[in-house]
Protein backbone atom coordinates (compact mmCIF):
# COMPACT_ATOMS: atom_id res chain seq x y z
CA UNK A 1 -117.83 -35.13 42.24
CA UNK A 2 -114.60 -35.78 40.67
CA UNK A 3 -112.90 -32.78 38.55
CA UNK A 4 -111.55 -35.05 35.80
CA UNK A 5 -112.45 -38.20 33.71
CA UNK A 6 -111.45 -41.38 34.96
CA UNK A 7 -110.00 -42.63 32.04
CA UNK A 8 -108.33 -40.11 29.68
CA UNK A 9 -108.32 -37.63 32.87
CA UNK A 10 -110.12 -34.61 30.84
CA UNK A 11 -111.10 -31.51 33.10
CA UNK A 12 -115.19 -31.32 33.79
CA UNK A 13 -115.95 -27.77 33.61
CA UNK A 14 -117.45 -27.33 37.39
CA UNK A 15 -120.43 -25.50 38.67
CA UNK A 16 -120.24 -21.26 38.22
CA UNK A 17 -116.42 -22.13 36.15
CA UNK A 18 -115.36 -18.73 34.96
CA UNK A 19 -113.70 -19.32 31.53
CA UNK A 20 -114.92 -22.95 31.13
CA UNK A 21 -114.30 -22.87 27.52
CA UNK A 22 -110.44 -23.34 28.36
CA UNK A 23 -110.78 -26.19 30.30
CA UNK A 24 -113.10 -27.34 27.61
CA UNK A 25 -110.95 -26.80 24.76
CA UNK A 26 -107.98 -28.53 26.72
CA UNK A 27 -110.42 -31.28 26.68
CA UNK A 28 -110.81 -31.41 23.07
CA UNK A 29 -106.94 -31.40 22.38
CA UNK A 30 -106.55 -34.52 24.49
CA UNK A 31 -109.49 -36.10 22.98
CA UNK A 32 -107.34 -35.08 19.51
CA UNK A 33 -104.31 -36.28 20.28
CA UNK A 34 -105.52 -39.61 21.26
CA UNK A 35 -108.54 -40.78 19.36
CA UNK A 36 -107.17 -42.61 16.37
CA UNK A 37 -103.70 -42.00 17.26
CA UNK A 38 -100.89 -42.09 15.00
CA UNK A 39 -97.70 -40.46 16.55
CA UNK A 40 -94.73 -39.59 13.93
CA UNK A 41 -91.90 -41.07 15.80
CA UNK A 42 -90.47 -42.31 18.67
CA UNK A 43 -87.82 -39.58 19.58
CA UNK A 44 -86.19 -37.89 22.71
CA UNK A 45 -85.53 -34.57 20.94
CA UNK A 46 -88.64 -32.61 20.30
CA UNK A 47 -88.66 -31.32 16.56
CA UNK A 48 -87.31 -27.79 15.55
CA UNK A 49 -90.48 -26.99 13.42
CA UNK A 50 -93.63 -29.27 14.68
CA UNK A 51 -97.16 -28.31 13.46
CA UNK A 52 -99.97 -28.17 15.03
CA UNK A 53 -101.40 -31.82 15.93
CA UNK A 54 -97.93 -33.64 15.35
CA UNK A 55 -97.68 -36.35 18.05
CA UNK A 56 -94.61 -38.33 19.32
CA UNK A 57 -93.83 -40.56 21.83
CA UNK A 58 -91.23 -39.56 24.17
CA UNK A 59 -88.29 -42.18 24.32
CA UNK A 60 -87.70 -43.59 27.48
CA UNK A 61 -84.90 -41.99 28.19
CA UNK A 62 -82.63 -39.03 27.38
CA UNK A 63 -85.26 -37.02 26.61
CA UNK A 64 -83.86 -33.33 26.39
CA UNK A 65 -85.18 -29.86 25.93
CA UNK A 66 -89.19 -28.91 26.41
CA UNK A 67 -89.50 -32.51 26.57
CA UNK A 68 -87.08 -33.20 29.78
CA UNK A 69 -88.69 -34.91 32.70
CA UNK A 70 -91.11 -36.56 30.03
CA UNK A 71 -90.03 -39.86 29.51
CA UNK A 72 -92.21 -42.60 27.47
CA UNK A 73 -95.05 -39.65 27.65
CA UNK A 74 -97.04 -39.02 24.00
CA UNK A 75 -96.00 -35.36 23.10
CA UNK A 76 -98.82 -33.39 21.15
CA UNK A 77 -97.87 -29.59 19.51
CA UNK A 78 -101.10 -27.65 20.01
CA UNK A 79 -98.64 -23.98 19.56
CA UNK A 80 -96.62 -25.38 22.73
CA UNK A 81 -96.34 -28.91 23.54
CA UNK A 82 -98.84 -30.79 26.04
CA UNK A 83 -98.27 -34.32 27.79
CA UNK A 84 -100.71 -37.10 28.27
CA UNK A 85 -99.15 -39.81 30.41
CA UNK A 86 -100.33 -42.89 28.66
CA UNK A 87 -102.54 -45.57 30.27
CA UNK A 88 -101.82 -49.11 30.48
CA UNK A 89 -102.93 -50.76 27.38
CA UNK A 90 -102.63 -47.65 25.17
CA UNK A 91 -101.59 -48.78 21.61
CA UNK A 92 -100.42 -46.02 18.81
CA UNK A 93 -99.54 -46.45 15.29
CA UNK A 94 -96.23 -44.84 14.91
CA UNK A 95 -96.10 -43.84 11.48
CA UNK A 96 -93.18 -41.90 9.95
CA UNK A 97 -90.10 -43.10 11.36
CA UNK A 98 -88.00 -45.74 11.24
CA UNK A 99 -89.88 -47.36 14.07
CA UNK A 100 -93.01 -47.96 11.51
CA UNK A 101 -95.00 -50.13 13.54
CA UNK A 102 -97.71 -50.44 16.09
CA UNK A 103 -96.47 -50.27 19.77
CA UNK A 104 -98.02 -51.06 23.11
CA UNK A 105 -98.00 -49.45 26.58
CA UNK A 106 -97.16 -51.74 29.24
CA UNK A 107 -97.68 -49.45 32.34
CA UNK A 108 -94.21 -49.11 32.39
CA UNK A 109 -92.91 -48.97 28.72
CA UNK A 110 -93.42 -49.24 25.07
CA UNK A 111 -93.04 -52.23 22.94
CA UNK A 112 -93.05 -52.95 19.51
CA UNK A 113 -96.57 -54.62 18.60
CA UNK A 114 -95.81 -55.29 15.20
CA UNK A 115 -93.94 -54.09 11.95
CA UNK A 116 -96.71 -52.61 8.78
CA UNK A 117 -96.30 -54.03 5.69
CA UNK A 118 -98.49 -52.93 3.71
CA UNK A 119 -101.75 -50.46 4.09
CA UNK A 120 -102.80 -50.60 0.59
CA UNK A 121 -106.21 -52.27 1.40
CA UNK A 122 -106.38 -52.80 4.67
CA UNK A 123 -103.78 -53.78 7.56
CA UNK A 124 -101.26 -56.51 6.80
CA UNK A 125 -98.23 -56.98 9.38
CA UNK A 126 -95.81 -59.22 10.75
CA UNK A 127 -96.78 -59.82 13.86
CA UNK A 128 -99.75 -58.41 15.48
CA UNK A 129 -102.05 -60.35 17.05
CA UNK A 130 -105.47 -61.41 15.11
CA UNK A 131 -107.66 -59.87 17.41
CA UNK A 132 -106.17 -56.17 17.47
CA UNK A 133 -106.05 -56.20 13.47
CA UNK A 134 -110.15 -57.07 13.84
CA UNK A 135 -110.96 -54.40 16.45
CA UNK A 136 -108.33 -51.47 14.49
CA UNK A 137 -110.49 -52.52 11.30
CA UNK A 138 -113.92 -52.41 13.20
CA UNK A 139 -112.29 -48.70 13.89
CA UNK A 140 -111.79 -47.71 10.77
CA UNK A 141 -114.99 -48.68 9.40
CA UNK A 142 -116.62 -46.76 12.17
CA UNK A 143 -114.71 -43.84 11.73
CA UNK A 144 -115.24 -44.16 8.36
CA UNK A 145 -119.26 -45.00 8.57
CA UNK A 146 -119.28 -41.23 10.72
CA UNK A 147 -117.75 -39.53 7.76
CA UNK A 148 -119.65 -40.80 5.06
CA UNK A 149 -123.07 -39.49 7.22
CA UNK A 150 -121.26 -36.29 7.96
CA UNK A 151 -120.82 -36.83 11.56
CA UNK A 152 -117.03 -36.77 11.04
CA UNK A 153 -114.89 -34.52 8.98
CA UNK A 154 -113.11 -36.24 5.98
């Protein structure tokens, strides 16, 4: 049997584990940091003062102190920074910055997917294609369908 995921490569807690509830809760930061995602900002330099659950995107290059070596990764602070090397097809809402936009992974490097506009009522942009705006609505009214039934925290 395989020790991790396939996909987001989370750690199965194996047979007679001693302290499985680590490799469970690093399971459940991953899960975090990329379910729903919305990263702050595209950056090389990791912040001076992140909280707990900020996300990034590494830059794909010069990237410099506890983020060195971690090129175009997505950086999430859980108190210390953890890496998830992101899959081909990943796309991430980068929020904050002045890279608003949605980008897209590649398999070799982020691109810009589309500038926001406006998300007064719903997703407007400049250019992203039809069919992602459908399925990141069908999302949100999920996510949103789990919270109203309590399955999800608001």
């Amino acid at each position: 049997m395989a020790s991790n995921t396939p996909n987001l490569v989370l750690g199965y807690i194996e047979e007679g584990q001693v302290r499985g509830e680590i490799t469970h809760n690093e399971a459940l930061n991953v899960l975090d940091a990329l379910v729903h995602i919305h990263c702050l900002e595209i950056q090389a330099t990791p912040p001076l003062t992140p909280v707990n659950g900020d996300r990034y995107i590494v830059a794909a290059s010069g990237a410099t102190g506890a983020w060195t070596g971690k090129e175009n990764k997505i950086a999430c602070y859980y108190s210390g920074w953890v890496f998830v090397t992101p899959k081909k097809g990943f796309f991430v809402h980068v929020k904050n910055g002045v890279l608003n936009g949605f980008f897209f992974y590649d398999g070799t490097a982020w691109g810009n997917a589309g500038t926001i506009v406006n998300l007064t009522g719903g997703i407007s942009a400049t250019y992203v294609q039809a069919e992602v705006l459908a399925i990141y609505n069908k999302v949100n009214s999920l996510l949103d369908g789990l919270r109203t039934i309590g399955i999800l925290r608001a």
